[in-house]
PDB file of N, CA and C in Angstrom:
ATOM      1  N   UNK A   1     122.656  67.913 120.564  1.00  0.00           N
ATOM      2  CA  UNK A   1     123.925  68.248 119.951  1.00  0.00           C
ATOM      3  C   UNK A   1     123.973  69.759 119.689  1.00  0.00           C
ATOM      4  N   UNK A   2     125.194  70.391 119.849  1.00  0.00           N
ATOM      5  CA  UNK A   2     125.252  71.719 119.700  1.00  0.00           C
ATOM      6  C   UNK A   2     125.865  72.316 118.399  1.00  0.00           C
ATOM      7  N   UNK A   3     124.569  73.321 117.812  1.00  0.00           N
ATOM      8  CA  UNK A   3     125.431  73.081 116.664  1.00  0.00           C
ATOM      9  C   UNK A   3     126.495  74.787 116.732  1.00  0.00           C
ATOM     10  N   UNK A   4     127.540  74.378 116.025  1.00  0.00           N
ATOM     11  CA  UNK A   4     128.611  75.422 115.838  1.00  0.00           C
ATOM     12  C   UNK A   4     128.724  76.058 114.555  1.00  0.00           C
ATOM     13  N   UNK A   5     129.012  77.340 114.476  1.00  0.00           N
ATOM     14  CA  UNK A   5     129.377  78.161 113.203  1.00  0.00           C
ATOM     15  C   UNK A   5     130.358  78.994 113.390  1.00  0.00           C
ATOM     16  N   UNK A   6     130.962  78.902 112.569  1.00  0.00           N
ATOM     17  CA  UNK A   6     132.312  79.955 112.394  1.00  0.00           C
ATOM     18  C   UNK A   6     132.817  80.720 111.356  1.00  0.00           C
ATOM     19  N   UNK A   7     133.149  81.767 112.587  1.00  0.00           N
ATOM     20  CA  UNK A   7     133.088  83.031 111.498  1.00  0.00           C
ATOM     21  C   UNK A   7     134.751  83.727 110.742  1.00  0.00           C
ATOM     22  N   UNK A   8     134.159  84.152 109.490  1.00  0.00           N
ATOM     23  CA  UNK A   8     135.265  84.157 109.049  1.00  0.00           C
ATOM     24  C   UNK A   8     136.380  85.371 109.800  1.00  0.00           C
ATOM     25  N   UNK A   9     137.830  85.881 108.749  1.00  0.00           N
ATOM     26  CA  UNK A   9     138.426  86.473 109.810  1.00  0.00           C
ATOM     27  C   UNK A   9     137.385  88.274 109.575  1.00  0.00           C
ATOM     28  N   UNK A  10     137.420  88.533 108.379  1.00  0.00           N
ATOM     29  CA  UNK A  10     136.764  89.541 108.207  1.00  0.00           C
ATOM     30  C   UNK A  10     134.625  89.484 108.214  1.00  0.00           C
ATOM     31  N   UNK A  11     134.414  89.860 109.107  1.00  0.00           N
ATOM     32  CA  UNK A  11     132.923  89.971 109.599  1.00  0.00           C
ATOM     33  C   UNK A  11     132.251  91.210 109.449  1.00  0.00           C
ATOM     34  N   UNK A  12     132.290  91.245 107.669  1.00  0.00           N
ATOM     35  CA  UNK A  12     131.539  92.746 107.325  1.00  0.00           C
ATOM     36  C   UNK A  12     130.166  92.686 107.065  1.00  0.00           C
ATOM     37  N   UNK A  13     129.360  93.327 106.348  1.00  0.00           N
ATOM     38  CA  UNK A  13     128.094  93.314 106.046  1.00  0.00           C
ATOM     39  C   UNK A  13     127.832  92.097 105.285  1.00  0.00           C
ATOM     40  N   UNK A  14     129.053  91.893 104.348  1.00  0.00           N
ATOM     41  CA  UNK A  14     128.610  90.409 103.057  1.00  0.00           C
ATOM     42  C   UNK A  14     128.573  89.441 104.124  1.00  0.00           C
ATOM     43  N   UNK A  15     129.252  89.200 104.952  1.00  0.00           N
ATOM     44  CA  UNK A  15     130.017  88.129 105.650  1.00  0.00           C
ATOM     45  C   UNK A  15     128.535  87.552 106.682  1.00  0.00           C
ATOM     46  N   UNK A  16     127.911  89.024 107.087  1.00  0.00           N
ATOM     47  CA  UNK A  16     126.896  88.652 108.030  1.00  0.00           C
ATOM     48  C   UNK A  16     125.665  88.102 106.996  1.00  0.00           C
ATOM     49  N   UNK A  17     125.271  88.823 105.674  1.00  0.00           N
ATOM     50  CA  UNK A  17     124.603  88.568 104.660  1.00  0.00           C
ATOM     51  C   UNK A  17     124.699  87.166 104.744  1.00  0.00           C
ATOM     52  N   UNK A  18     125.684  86.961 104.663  1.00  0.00           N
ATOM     53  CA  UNK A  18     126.262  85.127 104.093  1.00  0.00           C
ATOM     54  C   UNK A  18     125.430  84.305 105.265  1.00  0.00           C
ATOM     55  N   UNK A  19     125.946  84.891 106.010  1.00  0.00           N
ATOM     56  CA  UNK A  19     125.823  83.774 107.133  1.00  0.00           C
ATOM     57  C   UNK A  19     124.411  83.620 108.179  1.00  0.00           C
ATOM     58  N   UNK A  20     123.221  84.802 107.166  1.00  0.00           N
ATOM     59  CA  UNK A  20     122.200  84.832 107.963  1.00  0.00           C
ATOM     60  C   UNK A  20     121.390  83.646 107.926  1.00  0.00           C
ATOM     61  N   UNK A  21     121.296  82.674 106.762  1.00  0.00           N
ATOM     62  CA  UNK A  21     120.732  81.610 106.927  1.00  0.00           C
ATOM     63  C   UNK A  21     121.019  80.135 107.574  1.00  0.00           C
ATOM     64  N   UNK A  22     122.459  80.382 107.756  1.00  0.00           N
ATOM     65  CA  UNK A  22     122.869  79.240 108.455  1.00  0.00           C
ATOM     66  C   UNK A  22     122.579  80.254 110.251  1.00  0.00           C
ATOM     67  N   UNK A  23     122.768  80.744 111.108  1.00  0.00           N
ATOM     68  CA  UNK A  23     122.078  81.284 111.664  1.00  0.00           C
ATOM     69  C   UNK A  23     121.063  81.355 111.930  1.00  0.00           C
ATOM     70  N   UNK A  24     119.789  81.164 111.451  1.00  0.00           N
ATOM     71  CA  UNK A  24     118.342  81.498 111.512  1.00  0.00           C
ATOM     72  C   UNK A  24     118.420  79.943 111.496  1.00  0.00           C
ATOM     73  N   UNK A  25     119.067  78.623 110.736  1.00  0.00           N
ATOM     74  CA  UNK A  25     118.714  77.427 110.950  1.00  0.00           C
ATOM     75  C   UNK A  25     119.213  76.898 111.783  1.00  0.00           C
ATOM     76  N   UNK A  26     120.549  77.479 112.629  1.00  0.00           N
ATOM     77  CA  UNK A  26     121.167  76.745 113.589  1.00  0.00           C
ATOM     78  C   UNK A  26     120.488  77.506 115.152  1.00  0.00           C
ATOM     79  N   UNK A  27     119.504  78.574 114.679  1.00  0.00           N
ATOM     80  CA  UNK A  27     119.121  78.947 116.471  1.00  0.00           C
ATOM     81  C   UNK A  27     117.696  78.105 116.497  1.00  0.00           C
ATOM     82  N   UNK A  28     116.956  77.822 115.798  1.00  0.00           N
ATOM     83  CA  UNK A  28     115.480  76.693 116.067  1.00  0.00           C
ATOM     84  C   UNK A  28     115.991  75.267 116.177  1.00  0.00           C
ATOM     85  N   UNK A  29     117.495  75.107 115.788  1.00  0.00           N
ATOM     86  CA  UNK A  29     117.954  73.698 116.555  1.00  0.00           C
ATOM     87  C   UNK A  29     118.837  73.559 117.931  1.00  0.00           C
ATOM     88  N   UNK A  30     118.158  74.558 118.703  1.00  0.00           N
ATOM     89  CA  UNK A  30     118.499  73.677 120.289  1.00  0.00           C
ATOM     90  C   UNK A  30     120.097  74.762 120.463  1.00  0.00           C
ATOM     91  N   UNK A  31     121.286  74.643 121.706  1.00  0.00           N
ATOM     92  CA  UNK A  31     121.941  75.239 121.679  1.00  0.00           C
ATOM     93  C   UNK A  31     122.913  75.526 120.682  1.00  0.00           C
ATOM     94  N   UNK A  32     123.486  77.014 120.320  1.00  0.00           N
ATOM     95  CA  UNK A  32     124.516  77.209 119.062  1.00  0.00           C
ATOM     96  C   UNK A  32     125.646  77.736 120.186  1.00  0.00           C
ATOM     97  N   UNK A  33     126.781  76.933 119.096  1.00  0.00           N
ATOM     98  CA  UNK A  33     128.122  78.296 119.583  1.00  0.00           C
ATOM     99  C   UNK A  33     128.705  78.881 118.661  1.00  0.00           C
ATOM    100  N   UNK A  34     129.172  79.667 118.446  1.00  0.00           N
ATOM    101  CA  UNK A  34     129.568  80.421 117.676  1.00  0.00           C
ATOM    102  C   UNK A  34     131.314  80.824 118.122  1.00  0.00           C
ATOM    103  N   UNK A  35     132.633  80.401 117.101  1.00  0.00           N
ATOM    104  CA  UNK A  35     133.627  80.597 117.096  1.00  0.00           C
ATOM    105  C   UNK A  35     133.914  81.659 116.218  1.00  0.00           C
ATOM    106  N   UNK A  36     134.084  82.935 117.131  1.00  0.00           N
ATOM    107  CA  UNK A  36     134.744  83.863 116.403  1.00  0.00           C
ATOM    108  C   UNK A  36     136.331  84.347 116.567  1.00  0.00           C
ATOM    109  N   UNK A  37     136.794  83.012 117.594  1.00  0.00           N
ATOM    110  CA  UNK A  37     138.254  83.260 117.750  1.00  0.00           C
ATOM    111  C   UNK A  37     139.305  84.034 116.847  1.00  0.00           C
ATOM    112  N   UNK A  38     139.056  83.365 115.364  1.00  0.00           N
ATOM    113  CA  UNK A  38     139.851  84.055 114.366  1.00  0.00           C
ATOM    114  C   UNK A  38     139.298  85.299 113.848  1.00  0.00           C
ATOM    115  N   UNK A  39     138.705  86.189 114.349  1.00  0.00           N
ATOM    116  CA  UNK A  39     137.551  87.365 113.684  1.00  0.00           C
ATOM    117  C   UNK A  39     138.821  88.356 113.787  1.00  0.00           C
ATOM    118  N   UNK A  40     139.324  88.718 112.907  1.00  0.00           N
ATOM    119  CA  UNK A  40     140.434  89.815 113.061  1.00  0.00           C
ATOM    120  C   UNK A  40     139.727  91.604 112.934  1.00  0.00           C
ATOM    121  N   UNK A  41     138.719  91.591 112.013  1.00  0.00           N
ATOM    122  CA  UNK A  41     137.488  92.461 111.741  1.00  0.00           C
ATOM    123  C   UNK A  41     136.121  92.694 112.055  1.00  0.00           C
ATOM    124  N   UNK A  42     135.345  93.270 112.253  1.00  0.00           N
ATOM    125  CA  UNK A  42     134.003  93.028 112.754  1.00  0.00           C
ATOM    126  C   UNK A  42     133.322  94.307 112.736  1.00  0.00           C
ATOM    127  N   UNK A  43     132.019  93.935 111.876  1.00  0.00           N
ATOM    128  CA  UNK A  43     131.469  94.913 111.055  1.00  0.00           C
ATOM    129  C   UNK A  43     129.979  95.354 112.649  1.00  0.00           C
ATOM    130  N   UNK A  44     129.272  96.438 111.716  1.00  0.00           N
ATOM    131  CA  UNK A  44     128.031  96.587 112.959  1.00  0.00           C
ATOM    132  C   UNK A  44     127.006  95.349 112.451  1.00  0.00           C
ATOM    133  N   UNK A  45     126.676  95.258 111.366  1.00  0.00           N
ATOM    134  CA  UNK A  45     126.208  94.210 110.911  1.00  0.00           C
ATOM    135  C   UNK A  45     126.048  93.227 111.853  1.00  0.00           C
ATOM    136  N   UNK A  46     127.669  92.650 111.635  1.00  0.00           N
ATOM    137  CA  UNK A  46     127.495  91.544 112.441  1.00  0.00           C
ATOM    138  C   UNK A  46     127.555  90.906 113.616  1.00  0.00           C
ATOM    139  N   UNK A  47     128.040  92.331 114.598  1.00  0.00           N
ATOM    140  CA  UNK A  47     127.828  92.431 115.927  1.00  0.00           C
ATOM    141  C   UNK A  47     126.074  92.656 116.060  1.00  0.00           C
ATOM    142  N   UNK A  48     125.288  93.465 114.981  1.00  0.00           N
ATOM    143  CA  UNK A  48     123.532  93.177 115.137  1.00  0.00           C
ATOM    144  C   UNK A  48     123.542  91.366 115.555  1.00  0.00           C
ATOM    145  N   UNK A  49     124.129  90.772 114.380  1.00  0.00           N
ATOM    146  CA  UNK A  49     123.293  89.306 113.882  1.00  0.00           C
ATOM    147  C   UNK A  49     123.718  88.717 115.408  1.00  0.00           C
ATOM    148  N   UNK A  50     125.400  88.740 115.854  1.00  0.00           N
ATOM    149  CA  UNK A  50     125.459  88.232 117.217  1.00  0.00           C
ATOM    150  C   UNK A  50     124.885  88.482 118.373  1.00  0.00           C
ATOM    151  N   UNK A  51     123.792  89.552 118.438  1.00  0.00           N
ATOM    152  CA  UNK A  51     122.780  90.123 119.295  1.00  0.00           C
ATOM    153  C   UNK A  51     122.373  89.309 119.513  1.00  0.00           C
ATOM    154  N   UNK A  52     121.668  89.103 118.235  1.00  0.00           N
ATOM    155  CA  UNK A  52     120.255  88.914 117.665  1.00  0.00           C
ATOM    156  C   UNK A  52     120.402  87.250 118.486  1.00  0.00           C
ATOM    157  N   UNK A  53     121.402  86.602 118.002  1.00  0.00           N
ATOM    158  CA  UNK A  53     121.684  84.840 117.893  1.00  0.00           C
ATOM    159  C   UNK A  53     121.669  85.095 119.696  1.00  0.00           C
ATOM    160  N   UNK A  54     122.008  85.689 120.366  1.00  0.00           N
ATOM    161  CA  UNK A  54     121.983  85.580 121.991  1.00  0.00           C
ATOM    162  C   UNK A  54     120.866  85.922 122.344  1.00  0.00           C
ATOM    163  N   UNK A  55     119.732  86.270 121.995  1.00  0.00           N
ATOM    164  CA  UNK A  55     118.834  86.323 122.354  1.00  0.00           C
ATOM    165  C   UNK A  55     117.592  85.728 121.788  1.00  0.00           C
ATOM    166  N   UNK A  56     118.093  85.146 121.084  1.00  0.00           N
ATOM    167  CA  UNK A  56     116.713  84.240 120.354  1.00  0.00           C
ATOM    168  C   UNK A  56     117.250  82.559 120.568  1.00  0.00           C
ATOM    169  N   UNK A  57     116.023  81.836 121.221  1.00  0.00           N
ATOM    170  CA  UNK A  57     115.667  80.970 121.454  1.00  0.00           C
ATOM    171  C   UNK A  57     116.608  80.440 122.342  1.00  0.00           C
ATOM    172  N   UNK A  58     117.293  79.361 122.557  1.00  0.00           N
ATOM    173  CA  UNK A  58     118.310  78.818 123.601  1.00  0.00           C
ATOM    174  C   UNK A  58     119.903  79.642 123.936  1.00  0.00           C
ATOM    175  N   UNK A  59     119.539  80.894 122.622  1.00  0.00           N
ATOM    176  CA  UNK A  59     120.453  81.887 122.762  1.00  0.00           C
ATOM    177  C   UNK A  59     121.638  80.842 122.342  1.00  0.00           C
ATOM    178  N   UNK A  60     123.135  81.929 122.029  1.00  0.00           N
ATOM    179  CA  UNK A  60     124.366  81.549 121.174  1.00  0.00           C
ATOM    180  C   UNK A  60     125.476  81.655 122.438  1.00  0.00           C
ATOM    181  N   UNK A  61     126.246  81.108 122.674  1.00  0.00           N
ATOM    182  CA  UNK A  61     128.039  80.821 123.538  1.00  0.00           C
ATOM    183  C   UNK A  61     128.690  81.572 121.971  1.00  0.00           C
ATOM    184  N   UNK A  62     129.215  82.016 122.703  1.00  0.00           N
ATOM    185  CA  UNK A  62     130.120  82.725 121.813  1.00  0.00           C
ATOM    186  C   UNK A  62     131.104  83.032 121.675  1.00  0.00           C
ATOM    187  N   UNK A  63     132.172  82.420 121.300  1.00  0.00           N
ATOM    188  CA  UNK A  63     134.406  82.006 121.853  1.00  0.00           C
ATOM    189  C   UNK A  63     134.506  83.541 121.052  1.00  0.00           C
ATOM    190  N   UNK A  64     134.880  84.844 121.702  1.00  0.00           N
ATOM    191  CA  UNK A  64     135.080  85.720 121.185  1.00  0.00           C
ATOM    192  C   UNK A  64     137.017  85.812 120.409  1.00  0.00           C
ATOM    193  N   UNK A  65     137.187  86.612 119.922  1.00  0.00           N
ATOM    194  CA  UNK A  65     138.454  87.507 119.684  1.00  0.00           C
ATOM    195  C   UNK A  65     138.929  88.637 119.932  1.00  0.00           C
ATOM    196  N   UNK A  66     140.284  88.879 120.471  1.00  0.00           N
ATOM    197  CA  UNK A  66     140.593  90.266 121.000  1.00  0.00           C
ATOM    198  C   UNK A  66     139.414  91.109 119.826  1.00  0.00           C
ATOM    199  N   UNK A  67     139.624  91.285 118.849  1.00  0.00           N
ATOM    200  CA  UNK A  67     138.965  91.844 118.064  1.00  0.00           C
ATOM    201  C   UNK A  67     137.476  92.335 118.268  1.00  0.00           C
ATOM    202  N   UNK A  68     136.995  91.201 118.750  1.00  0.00           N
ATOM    203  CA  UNK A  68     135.866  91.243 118.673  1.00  0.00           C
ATOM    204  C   UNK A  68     135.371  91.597 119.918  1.00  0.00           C
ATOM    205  N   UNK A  69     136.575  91.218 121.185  1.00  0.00           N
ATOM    206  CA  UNK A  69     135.515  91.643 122.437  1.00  0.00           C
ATOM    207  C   UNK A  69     136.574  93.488 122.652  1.00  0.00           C
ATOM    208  N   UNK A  70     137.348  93.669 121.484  1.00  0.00           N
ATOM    209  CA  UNK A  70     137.222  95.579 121.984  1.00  0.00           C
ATOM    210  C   UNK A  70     136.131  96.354 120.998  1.00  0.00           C
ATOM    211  N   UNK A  71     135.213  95.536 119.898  1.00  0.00           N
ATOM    212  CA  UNK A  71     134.334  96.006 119.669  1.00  0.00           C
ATOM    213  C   UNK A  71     133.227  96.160 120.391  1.00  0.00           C
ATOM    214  N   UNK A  72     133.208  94.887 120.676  1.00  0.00           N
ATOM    215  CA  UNK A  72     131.774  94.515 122.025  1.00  0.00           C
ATOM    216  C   UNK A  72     131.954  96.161 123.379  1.00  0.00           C
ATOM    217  N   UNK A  73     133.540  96.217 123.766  1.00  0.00           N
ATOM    218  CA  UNK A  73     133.423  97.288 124.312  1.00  0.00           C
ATOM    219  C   UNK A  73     133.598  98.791 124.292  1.00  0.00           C
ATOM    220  N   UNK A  74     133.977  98.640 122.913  1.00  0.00           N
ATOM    221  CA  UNK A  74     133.904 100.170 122.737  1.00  0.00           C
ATOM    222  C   UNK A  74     131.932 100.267 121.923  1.00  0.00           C
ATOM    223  N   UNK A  75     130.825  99.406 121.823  1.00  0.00           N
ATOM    224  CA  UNK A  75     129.902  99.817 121.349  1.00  0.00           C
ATOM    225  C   UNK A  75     128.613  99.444 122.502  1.00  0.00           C
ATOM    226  N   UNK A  76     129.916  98.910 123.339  1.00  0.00           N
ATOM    227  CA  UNK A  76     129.243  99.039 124.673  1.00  0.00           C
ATOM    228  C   UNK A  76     127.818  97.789 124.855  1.00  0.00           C
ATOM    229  N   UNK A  77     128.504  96.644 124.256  1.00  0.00           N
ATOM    230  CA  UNK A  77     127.548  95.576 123.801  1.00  0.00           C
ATOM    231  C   UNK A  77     128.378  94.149 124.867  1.00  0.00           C
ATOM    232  N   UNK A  78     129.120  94.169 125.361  1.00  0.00           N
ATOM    233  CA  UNK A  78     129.663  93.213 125.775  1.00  0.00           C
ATOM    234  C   UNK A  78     129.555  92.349 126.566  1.00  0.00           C
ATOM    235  N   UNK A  79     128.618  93.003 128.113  1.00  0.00           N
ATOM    236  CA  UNK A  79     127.762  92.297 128.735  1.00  0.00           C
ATOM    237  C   UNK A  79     126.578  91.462 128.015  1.00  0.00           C
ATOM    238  N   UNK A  80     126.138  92.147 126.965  1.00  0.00           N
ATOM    239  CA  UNK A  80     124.745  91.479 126.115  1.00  0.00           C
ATOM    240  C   UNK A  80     125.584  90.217 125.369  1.00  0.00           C
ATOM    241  N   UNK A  81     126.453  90.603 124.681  1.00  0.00           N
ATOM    242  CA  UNK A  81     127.313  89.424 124.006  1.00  0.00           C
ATOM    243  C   UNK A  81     127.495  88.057 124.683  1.00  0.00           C
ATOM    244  N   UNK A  82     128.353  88.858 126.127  1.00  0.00           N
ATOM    245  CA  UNK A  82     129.392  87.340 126.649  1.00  0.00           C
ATOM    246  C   UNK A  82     128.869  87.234 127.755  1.00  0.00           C
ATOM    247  N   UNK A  83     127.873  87.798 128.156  1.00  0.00           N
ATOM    248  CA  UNK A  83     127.727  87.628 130.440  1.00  0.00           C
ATOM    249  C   UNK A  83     127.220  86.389 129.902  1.00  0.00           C
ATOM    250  N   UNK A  84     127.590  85.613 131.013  1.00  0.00           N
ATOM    251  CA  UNK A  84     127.196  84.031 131.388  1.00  0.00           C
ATOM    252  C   UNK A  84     127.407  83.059 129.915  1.00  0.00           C
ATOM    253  N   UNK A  85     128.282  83.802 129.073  1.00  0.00           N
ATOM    254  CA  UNK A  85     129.035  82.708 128.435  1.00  0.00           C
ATOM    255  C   UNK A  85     130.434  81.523 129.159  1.00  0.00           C
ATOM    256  N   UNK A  86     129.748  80.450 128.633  1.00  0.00           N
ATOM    257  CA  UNK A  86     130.725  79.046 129.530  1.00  0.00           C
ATOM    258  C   UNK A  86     131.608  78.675 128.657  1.00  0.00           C
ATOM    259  N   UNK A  87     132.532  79.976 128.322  1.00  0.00           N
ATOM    260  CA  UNK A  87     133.666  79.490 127.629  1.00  0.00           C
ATOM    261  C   UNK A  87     135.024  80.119 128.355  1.00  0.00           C
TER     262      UNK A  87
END
């Protein structure tokens, strides 16, 4: 089963704070996705933690937001983010 987390609309430093432990427990259980459709904001923070979740263990799918994928490309992270995401 895949587990999912979703992020709120603003994704600042608290937001990634918040959400580092559900994170750290949802990547040692098998595939995560991560809905950031509604992300209207997006901090460096938490473009780190979405690194981080794609590259550790079965790695994170990740339903981006305009928002979030002109951060991914203006910090020049976007291939690392979304290549060979099946969404």
């Amino acid at each position: 089963m895949m587990r999912k987390i979703v992020l709120p609309a603003r994704c600042d430093r608290a937001a990634a704070e918040a959400l580092l432990p559900e994170f750290q427990a949802a990547l040692g259980a098998g595939p995560l996705s991560v809905d950031a459709s509604e992300t209207r904001q997006i901090g460096q923070a938490m473009l780190q933690l979405l690194l981080s979740a794609r590259r550790t263990g079965d790695g994170a799918t990740i339903t981006p937001s305009p928002a979030l994928l002109d951060a991914a490309r203006l910090t020049g992270l976007e291939n690392a983010l979304f290549e060979g995401n099946t969404v």
